[in-house]
PDB file of N, CA and C in Angstrom:
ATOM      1  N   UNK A   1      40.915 193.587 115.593  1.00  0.00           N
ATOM      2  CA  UNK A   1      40.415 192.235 115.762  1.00  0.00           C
ATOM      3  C   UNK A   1      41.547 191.340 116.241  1.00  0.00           C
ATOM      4  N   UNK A   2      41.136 190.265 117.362  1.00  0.00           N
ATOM      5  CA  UNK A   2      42.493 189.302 117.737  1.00  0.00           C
ATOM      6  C   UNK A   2      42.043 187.848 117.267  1.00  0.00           C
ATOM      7  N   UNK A   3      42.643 187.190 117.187  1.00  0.00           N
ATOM      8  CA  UNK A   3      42.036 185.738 117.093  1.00  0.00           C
ATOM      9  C   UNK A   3      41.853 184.970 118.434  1.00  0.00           C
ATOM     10  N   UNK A   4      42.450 185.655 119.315  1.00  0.00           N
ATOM     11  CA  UNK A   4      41.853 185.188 120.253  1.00  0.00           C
ATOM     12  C   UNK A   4      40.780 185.394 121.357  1.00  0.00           C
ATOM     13  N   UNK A   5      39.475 184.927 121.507  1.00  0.00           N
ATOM     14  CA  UNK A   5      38.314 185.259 122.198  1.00  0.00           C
ATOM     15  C   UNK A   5      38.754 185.675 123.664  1.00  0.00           C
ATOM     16  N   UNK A   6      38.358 186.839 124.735  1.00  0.00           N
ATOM     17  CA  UNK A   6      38.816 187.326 125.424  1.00  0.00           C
ATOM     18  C   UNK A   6      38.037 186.700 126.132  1.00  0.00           C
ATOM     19  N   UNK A   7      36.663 185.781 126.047  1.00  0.00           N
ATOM     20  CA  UNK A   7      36.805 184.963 127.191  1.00  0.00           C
ATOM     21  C   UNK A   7      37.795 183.891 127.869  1.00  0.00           C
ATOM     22  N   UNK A   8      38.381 183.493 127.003  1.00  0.00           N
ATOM     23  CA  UNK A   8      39.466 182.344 126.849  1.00  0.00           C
ATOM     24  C   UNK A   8      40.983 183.247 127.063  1.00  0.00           C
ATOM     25  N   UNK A   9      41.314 181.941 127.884  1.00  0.00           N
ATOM     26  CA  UNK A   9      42.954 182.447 128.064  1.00  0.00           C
ATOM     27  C   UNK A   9      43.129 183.412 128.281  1.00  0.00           C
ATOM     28  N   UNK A  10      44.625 184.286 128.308  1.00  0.00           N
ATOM     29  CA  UNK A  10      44.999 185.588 128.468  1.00  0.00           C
ATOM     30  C   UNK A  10      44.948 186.671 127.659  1.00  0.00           C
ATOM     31  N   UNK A  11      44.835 187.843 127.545  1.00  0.00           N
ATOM     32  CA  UNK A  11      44.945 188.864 127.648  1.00  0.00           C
ATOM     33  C   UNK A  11      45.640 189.066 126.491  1.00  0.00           C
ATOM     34  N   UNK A  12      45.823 189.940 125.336  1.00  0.00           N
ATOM     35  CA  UNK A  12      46.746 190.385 124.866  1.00  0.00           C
ATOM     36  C   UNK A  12      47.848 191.016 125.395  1.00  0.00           C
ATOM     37  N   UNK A  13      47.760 191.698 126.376  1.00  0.00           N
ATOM     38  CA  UNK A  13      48.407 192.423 127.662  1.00  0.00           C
ATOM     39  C   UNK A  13      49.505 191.469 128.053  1.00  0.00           C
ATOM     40  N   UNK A  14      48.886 190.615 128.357  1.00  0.00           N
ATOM     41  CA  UNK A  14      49.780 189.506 129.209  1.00  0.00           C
ATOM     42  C   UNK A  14      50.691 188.519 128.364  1.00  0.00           C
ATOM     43  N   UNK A  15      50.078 188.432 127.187  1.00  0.00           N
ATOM     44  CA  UNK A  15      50.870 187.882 125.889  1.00  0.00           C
ATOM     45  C   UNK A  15      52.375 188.749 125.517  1.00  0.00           C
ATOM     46  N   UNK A  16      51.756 190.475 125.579  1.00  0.00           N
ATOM     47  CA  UNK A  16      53.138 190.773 125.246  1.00  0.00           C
ATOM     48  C   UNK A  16      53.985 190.957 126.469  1.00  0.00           C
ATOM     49  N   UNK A  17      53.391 191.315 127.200  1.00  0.00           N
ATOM     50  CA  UNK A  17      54.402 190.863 128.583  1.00  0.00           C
ATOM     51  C   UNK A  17      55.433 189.930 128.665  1.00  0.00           C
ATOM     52  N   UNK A  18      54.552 189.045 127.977  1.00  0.00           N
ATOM     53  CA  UNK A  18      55.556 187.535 127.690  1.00  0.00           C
ATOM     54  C   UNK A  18      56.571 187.833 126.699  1.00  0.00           C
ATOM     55  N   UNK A  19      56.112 187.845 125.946  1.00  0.00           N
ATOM     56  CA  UNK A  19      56.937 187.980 124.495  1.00  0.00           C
ATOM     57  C   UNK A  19      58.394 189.035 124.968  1.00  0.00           C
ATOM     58  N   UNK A  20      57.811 190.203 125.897  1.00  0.00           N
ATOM     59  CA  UNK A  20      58.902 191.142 126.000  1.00  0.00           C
ATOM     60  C   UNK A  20      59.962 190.514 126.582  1.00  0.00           C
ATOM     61  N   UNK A  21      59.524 189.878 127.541  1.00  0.00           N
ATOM     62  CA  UNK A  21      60.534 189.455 128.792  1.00  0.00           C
ATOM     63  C   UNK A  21      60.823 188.069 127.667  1.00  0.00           C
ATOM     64  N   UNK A  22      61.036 187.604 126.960  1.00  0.00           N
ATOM     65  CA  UNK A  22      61.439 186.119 126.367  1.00  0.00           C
ATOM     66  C   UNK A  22      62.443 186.811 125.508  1.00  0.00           C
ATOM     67  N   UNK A  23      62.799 188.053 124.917  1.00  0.00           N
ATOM     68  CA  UNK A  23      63.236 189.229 124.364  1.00  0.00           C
ATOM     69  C   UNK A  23      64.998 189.132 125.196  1.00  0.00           C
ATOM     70  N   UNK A  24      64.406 189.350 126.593  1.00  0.00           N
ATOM     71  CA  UNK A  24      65.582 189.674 127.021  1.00  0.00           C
ATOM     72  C   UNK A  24      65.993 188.201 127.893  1.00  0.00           C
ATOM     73  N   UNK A  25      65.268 187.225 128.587  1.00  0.00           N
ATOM     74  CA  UNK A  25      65.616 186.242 129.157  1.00  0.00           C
ATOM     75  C   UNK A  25      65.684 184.877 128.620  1.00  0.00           C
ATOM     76  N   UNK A  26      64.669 185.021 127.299  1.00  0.00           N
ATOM     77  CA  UNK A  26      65.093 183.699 126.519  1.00  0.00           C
ATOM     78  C   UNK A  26      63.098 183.019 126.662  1.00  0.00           C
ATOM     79  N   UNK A  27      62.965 182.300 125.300  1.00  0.00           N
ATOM     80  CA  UNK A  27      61.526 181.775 125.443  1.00  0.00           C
ATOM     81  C   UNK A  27      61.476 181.017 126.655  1.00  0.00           C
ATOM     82  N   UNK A  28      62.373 179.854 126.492  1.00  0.00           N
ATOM     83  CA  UNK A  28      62.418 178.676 128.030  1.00  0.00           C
ATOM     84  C   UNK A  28      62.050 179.184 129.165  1.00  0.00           C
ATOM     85  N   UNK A  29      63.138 180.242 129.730  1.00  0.00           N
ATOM     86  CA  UNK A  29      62.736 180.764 130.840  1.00  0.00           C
ATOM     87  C   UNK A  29      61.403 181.888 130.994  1.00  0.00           C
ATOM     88  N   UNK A  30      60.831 182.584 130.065  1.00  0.00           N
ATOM     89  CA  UNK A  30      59.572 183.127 130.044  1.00  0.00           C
ATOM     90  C   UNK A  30      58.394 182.421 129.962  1.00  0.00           C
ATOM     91  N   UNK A  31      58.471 181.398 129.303  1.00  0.00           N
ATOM     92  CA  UNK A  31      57.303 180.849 129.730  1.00  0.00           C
ATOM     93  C   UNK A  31      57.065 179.870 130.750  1.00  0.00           C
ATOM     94  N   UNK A  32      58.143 179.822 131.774  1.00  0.00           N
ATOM     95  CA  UNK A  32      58.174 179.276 132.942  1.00  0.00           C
ATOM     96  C   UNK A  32      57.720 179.983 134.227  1.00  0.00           C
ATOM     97  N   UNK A  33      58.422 181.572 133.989  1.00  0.00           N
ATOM     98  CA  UNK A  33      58.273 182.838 134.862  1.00  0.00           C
ATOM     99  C   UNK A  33      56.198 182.923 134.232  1.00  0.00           C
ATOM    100  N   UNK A  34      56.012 182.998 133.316  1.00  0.00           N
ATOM    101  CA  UNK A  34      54.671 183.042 132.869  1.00  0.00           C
ATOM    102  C   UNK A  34      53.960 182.062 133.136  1.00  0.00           C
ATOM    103  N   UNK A  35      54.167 181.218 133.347  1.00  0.00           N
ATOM    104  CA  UNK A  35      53.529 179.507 133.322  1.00  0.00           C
ATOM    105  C   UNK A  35      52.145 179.252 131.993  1.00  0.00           C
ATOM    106  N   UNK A  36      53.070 179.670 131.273  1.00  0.00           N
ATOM    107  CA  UNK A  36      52.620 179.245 129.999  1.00  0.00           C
ATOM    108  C   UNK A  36      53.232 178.131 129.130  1.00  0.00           C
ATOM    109  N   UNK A  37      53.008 177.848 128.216  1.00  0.00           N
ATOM    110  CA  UNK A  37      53.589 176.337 127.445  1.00  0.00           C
ATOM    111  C   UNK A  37      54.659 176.732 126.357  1.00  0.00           C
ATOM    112  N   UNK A  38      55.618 176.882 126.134  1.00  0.00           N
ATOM    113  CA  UNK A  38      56.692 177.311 125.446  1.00  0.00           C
ATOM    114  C   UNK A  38      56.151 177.215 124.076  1.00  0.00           C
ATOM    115  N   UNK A  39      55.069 176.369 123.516  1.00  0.00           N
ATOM    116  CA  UNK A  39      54.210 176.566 122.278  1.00  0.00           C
ATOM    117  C   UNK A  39      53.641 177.237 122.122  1.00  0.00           C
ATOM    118  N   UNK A  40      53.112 178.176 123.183  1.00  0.00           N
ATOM    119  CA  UNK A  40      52.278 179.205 123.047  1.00  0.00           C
ATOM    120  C   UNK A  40      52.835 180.271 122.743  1.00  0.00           C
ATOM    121  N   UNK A  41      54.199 180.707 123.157  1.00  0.00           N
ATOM    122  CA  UNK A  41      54.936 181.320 122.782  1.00  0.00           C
ATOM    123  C   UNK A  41      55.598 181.768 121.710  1.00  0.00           C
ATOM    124  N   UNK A  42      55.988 180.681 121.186  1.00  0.00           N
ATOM    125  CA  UNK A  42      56.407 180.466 119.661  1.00  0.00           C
ATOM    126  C   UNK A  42      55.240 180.815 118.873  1.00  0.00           C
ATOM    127  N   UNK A  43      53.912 180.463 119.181  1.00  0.00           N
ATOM    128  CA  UNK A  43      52.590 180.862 118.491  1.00  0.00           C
ATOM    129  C   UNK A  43      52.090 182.140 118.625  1.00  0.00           C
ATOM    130  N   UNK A  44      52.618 183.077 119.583  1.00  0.00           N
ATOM    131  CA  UNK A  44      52.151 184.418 119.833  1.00  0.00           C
ATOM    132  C   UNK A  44      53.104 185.180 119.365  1.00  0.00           C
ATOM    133  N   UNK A  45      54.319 185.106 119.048  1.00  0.00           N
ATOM    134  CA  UNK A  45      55.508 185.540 118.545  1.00  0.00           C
ATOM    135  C   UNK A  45      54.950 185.508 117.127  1.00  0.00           C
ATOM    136  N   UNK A  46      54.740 184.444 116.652  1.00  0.00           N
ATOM    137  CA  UNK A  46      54.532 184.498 114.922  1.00  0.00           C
ATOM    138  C   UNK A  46      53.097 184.925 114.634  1.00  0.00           C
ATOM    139  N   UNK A  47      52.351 185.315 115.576  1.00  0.00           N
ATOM    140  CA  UNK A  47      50.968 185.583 115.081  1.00  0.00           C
ATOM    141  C   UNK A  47      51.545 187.815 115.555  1.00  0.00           C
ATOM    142  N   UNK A  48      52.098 187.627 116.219  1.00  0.00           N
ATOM    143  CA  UNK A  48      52.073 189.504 116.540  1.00  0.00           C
ATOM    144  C   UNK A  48      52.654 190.289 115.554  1.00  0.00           C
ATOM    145  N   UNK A  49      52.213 190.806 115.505  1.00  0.00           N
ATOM    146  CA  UNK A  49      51.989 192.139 114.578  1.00  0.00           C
ATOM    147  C   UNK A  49      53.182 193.484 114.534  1.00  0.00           C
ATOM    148  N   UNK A  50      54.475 193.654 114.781  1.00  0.00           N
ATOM    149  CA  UNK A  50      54.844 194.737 115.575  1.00  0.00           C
ATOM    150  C   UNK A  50      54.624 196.234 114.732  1.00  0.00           C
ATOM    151  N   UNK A  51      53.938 195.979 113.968  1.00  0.00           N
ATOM    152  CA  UNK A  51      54.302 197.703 112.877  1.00  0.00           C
ATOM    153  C   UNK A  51      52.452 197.593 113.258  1.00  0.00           C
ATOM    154  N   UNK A  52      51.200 196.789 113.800  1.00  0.00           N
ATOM    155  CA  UNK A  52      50.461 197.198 113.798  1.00  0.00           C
ATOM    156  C   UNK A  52      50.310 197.322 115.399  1.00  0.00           C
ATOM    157  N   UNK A  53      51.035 196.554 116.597  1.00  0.00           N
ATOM    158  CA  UNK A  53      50.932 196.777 117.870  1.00  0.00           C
ATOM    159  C   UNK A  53      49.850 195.879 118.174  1.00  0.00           C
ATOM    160  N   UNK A  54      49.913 194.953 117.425  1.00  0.00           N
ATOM    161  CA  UNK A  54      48.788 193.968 117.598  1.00  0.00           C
ATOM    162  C   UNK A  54      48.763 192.740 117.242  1.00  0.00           C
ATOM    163  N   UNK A  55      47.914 191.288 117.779  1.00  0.00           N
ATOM    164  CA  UNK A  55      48.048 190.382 117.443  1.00  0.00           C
ATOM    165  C   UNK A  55      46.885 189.895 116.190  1.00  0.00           C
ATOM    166  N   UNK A  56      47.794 189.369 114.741  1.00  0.00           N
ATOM    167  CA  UNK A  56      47.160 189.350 113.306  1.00  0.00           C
ATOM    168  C   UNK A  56      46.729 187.847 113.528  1.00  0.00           C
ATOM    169  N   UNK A  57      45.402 188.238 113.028  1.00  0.00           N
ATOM    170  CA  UNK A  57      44.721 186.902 112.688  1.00  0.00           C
ATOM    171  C   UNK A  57      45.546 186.038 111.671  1.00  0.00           C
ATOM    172  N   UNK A  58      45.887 184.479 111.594  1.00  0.00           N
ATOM    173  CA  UNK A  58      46.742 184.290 110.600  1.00  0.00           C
ATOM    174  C   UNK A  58      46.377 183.981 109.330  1.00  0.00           C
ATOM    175  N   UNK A  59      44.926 184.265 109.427  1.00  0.00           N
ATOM    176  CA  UNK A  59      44.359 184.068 107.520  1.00  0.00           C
ATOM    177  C   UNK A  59      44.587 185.788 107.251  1.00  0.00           C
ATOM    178  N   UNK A  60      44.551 186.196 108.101  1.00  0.00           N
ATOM    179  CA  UNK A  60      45.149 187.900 107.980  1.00  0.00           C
ATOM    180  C   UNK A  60      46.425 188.020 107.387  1.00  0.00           C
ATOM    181  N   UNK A  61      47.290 187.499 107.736  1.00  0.00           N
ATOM    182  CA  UNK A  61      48.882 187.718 107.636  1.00  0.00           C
ATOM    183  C   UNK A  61      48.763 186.570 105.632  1.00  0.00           C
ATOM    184  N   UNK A  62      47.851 185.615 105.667  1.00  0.00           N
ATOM    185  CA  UNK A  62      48.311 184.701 104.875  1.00  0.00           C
ATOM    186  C   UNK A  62      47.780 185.172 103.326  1.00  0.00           C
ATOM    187  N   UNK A  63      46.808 186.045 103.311  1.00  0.00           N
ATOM    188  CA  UNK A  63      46.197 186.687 102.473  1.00  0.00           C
ATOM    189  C   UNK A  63      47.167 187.380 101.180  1.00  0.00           C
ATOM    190  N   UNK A  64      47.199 187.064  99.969  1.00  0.00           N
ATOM    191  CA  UNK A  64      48.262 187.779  99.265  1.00  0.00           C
ATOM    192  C   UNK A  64      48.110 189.314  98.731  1.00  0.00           C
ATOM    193  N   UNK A  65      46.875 189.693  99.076  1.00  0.00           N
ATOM    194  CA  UNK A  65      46.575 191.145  98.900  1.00  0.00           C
ATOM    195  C   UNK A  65      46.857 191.952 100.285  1.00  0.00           C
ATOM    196  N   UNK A  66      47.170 191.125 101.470  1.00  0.00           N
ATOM    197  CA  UNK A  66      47.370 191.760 102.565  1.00  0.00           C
ATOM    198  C   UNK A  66      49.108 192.651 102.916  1.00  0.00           C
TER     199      UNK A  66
END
């Protein structure tokens, strides 16, 4: 499950694309090369998942049995 509706906006695909390349070039410049909003970034970073390879819903992550 993602929280985000795949009619809307991008891709999970294209999210970590982002995320990878902000990894090695820095958020500023990735979400410029992306033309995305440097908030979105910071928001897809703290919502991804890396031990599940996926992006966690954040009542998912906030859950204390989770």
């Amino acid at each position: 499950m993602t929280p985000f509706h795949p009619d809307y906006g991008l891709g999970d695909e294209h999210r970590l694309a982002a995320l990878r390349c902000a990894e090695t070039i820095g958020l500023r410049r990735a979400a410029a090369v992306f033309n995305v909003h440097l908030s979105s970034l910071y928001r897809w970073r703290k919502s991804y998942d890396p031990e599940l390879l996926r992006f966690a819903a954040r009542h998912e992550q906030l859950r204390p049995d989770a």
